[in-house]
C-alpha atoms as a PDB file:
ATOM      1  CA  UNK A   1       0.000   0.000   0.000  1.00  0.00           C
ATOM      2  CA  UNK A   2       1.721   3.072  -1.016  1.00  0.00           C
ATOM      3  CA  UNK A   3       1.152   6.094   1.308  1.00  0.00           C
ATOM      4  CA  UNK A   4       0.840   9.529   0.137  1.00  0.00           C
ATOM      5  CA  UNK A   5       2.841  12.472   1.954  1.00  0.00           C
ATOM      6  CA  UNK A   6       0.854  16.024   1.233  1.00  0.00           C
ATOM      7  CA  UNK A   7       2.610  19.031   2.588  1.00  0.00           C
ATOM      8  CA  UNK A   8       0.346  20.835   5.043  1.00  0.00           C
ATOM      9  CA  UNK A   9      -0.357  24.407   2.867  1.00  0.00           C
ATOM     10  CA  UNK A  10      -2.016  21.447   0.244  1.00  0.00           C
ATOM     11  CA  UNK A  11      -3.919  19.424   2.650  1.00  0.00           C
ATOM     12  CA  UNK A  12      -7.419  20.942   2.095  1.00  0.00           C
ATOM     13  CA  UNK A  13      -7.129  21.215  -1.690  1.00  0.00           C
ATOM     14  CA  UNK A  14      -5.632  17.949  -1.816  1.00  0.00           C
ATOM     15  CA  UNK A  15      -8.515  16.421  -0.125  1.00  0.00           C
ATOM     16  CA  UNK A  16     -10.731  17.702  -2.632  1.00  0.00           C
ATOM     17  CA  UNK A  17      -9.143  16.238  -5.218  1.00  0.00           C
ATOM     18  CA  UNK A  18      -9.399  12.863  -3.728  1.00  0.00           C
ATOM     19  CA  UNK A  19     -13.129  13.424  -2.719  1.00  0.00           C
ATOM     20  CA  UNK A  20     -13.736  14.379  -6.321  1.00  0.00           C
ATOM     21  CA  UNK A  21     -11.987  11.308  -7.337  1.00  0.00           C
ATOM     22  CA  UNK A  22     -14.277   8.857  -5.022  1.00  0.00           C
ATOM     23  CA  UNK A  23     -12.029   8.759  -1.970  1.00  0.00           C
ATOM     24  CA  UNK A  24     -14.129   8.589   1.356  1.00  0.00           C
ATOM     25  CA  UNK A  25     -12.001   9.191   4.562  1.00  0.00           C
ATOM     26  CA  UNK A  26     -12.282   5.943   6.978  1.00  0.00           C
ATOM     27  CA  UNK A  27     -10.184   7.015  10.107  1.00  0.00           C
ATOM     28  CA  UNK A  28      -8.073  10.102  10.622  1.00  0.00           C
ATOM     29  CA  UNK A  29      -5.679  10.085  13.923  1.00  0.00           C
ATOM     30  CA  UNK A  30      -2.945  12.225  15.009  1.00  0.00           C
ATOM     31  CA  UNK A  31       0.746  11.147  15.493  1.00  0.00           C
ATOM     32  CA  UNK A  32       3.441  12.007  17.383  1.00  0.00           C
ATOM     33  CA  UNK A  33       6.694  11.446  16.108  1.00  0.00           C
ATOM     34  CA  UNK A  34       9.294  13.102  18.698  1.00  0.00           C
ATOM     35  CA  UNK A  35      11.784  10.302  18.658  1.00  0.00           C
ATOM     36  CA  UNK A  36      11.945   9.620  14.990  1.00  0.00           C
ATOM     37  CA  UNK A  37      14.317  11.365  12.798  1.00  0.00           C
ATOM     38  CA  UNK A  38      11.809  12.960  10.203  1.00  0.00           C
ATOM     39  CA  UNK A  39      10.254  16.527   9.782  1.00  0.00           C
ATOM     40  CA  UNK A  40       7.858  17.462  11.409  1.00  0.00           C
ATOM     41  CA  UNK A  41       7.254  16.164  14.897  1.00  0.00           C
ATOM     42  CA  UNK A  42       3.414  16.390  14.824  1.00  0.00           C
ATOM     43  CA  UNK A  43       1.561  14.372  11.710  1.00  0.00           C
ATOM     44  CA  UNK A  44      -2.002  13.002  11.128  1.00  0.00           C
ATOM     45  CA  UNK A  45      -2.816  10.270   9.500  1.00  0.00           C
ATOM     46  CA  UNK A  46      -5.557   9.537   7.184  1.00  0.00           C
ATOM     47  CA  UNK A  47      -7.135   5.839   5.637  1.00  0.00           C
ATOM     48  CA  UNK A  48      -9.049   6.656   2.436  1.00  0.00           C
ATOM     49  CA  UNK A  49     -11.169   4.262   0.534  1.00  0.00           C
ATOM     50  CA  UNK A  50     -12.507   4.195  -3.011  1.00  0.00           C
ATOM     51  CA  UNK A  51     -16.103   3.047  -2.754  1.00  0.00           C
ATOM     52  CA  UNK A  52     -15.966   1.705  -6.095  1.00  0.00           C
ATOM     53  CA  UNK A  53     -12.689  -0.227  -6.377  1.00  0.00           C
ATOM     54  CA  UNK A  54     -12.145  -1.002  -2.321  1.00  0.00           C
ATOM     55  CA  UNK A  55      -8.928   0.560  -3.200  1.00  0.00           C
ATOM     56  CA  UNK A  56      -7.281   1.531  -0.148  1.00  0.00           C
ATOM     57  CA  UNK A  57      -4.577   4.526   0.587  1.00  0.00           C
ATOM     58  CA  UNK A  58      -2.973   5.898   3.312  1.00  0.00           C
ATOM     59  CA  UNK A  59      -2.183   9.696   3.585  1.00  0.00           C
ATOM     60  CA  UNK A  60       0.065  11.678   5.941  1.00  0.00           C
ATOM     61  CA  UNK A  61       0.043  15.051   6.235  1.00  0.00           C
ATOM     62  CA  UNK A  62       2.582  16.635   8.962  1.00  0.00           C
ATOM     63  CA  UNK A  63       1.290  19.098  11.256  1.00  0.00           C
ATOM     64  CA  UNK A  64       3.604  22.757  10.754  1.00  0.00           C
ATOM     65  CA  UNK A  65       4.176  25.253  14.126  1.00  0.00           C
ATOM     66  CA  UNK A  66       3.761  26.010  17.680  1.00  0.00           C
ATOM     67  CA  UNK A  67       0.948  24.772  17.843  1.00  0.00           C
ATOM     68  CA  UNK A  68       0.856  22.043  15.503  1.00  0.00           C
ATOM     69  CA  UNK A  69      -1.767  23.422  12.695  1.00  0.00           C
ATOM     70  CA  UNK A  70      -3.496  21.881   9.791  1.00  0.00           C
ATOM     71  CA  UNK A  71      -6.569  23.112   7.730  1.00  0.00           C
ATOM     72  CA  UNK A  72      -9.817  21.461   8.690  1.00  0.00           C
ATOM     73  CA  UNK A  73     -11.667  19.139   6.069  1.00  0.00           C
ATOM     74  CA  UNK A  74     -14.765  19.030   7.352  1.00  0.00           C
ATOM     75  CA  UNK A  75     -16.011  20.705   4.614  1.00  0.00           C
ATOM     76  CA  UNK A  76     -15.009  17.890   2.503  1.00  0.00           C
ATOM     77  CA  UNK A  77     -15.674  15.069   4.509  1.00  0.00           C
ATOM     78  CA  UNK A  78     -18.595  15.689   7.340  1.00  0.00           C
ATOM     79  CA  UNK A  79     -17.558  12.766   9.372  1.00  0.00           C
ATOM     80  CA  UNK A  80     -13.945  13.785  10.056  1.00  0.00           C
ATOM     81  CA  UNK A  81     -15.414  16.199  12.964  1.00  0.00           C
ATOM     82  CA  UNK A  82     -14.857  14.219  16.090  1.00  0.00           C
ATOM     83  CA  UNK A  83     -11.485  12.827  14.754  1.00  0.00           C
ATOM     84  CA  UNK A  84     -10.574  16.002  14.071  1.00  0.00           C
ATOM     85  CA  UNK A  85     -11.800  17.308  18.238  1.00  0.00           C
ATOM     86  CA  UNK A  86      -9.978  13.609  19.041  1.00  0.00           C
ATOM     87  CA  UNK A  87      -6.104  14.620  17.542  1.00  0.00           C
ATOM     88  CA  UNK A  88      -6.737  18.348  19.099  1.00  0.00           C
ATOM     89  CA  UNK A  89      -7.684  16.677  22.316  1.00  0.00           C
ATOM     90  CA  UNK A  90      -4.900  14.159  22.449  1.00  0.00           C
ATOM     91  CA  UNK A  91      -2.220  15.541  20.639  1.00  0.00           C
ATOM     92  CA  UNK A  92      -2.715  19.357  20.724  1.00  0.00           C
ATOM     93  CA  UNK A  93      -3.220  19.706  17.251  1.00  0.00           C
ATOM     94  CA  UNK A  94      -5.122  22.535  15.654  1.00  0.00           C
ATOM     95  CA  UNK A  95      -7.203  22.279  12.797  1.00  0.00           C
ATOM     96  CA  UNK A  96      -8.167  25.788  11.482  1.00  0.00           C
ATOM     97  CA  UNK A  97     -11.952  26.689   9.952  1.00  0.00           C
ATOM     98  CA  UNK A  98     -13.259  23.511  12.131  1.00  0.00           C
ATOM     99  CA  UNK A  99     -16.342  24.606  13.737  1.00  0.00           C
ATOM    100  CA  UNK A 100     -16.806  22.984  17.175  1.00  0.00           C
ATOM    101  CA  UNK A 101     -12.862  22.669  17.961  1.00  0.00           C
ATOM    102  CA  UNK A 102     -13.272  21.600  21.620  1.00  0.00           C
ATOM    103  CA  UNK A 103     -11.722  18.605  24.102  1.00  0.00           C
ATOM    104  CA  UNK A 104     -13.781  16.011  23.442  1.00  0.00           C
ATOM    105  CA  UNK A 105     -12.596  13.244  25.805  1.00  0.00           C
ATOM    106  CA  UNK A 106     -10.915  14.936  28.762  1.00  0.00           C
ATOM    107  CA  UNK A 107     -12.272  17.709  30.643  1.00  0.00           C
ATOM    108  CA  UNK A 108     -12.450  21.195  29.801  1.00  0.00           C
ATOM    109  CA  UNK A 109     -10.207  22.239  32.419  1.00  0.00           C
ATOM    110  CA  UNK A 110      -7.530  19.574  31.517  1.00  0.00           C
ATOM    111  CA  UNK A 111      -4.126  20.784  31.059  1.00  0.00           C
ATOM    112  CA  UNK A 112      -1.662  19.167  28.160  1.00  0.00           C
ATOM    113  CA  UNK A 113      -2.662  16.686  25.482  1.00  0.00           C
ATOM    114  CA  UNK A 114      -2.013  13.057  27.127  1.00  0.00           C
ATOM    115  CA  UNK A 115      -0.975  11.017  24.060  1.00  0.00           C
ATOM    116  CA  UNK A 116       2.343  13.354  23.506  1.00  0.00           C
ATOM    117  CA  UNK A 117       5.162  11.467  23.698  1.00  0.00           C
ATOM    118  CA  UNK A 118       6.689  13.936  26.378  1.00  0.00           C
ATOM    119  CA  UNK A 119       3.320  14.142  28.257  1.00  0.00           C
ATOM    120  CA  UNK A 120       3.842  12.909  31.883  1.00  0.00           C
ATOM    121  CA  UNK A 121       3.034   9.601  33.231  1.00  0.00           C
ATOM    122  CA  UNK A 122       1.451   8.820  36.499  1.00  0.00           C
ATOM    123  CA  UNK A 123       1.401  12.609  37.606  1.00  0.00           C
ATOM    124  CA  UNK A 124      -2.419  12.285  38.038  1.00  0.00           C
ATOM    125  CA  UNK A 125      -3.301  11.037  41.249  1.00  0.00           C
ATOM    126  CA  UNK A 126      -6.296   8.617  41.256  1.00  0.00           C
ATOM    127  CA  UNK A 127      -9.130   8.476  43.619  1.00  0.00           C
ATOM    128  CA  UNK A 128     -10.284   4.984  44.506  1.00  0.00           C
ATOM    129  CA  UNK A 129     -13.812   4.525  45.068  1.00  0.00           C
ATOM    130  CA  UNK A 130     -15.097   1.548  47.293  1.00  0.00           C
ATOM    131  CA  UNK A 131     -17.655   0.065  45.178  1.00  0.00           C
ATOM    132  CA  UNK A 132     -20.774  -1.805  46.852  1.00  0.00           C
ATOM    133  CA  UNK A 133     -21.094  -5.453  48.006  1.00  0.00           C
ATOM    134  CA  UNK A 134     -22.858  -7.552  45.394  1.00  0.00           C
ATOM    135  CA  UNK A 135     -26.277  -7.716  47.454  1.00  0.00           C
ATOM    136  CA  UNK A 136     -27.869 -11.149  47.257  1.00  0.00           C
ATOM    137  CA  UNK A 137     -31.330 -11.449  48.227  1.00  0.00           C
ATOM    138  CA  UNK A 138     -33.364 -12.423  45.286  1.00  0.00           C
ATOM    139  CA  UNK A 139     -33.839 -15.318  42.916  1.00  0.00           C
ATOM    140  CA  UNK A 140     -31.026 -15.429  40.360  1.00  0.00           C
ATOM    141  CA  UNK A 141     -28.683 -12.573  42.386  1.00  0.00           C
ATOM    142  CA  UNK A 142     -25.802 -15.203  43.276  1.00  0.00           C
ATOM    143  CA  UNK A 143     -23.183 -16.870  41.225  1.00  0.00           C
ATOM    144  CA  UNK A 144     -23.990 -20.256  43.715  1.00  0.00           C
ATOM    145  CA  UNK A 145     -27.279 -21.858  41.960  1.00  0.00           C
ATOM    146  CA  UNK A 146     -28.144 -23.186  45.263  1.00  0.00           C
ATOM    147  CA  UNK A 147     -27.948 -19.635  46.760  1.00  0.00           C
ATOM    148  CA  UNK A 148     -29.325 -18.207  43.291  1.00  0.00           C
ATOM    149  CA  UNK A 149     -32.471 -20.175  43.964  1.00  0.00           C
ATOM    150  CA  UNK A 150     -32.466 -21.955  40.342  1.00  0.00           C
ATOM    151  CA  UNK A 151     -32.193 -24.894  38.923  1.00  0.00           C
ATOM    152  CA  UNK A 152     -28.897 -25.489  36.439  1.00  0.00           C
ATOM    153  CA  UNK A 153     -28.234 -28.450  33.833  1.00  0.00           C
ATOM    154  CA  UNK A 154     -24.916 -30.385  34.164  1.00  0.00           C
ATOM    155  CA  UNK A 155     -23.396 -27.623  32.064  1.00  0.00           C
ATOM    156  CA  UNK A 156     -23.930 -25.092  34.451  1.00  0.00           C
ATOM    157  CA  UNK A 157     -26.841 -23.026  32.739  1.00  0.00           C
ATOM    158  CA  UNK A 158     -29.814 -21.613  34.273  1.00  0.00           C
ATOM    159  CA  UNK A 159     -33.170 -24.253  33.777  1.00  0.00           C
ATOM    160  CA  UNK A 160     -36.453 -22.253  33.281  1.00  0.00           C
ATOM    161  CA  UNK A 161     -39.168 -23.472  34.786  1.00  0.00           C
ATOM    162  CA  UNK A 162     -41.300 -25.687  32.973  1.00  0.00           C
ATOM    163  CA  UNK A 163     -38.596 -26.286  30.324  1.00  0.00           C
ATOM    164  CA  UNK A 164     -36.738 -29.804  30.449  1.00  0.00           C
ATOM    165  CA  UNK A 165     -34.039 -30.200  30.660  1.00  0.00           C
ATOM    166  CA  UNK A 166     -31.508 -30.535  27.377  1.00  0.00           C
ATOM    167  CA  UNK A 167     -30.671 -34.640  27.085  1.00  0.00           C
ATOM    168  CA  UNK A 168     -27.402 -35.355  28.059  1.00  0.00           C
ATOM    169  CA  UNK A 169     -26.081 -36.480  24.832  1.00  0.00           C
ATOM    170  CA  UNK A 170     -24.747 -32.622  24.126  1.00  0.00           C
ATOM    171  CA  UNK A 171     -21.674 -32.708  21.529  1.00  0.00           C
END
C-alpha cells in the first residue's frame, strides 16, 4: 500500500481532489513522532477508501508550528469532525476553519494533550472509590445456583421453569 505524503499548505485542496476522485475518509488520527528522525514532529494520518474499487490509501500530512496546525476538512468530509476534536484533544493539534474545535474526551479544564510522547506519566493522582457489596437477596442474584435459587443443567446453565431439561447427549 503506497502512502501519500501532502505538505500541510495542500492538505485541504488535496482532499478535494481525492473526494472528487471517489475517496471517502475511513479514520483520521494524530501522530506524534518526537523520537523519529523525520520533519515534522506532529503528523495526522488519514485511511481513504474508493467506494468503487475497495482501493485503499494511506495519507500523511505533517502538522507545521507552535501549535501544531493543519486546515480542517470538514467541509469535505462531514464525518472527520470528532477525529478532528480527538487529535486536538490528544495531541494538541489545531485544525483551522473547524467549527466545534473543543476537548472532546478529557475535561475542559484539563491541562496538556495526554498522548504526547513527552506528556507525563502517572502525575495524576487517582481516587479509589469503594464500590458496593454484590447484594444477594433475590432469585437469580448469586453466582452459587443453590444460593441463586435456580435450577442449572450439568453444564452449568440456568433451567427455566417448565422447560426440560436438554438430554445429556450434548456434543
Amino acid at each position: 500500500m503506497q502512502v501519500l505524503q501532502v505538505p500541510a499548505g495542500e492538505w485541504l485542496e488535496r482532499a478535494r481532489a481525492l473526494r472528487s476522485e471517489g475517496w471517502l475518509l475511513m479514520d483520521l488520527c494524530g501522530f506524534d513522532a518526537l523520537q523519529l528522525p523525520e520533519g515534522d514532529r506532529f503528523r495526522i494520518v488519514c485511511q481513504l477508501i474508493d467506494t468503487e474499487t475497495k482501493q485503499r490509501r494511506t495519507v500523511q500530512v505533517a502538522a507545521e508550528g507552535d501549535p501544531p496546525t493543519l486546515p480542517s476538512v470538514i467541509e469535505v468530509w462531514p464525518t472527520v469532525d470528532f477525529m478532528e476534536r480527538e487529535a486536538f484533544d490528544m495531541f494538541g493539534i489545531n485544525f483551522e476553519g473547524h467549527p466545534n474545535l473543543t476537548r472532546i474526551l478529557m475535561p475542559d479544564e484539563w491541562e496538556g494533550h495526554p498522548l504526547r510522547k513527552d506528556y507525563g506519566v502517572g502525575k495524576v493522582a487517582i481516587d479509589f472509590v469503594p464500590q458496593p457489596y454484590l447484594q444477594i437477596e433475590g432469585p437469580g442474584q448469586s453466582p452459587k445456583p443453590e444460593e441463586a435459587h435456580v435450577s442449572v443443567d450439568r453444564l452449568g446453565q440456568t433451567l427455566t421453569a417448565g422447560k426440560p431439561a436438554p438430554s445429556e447427549d450434548v456434543r
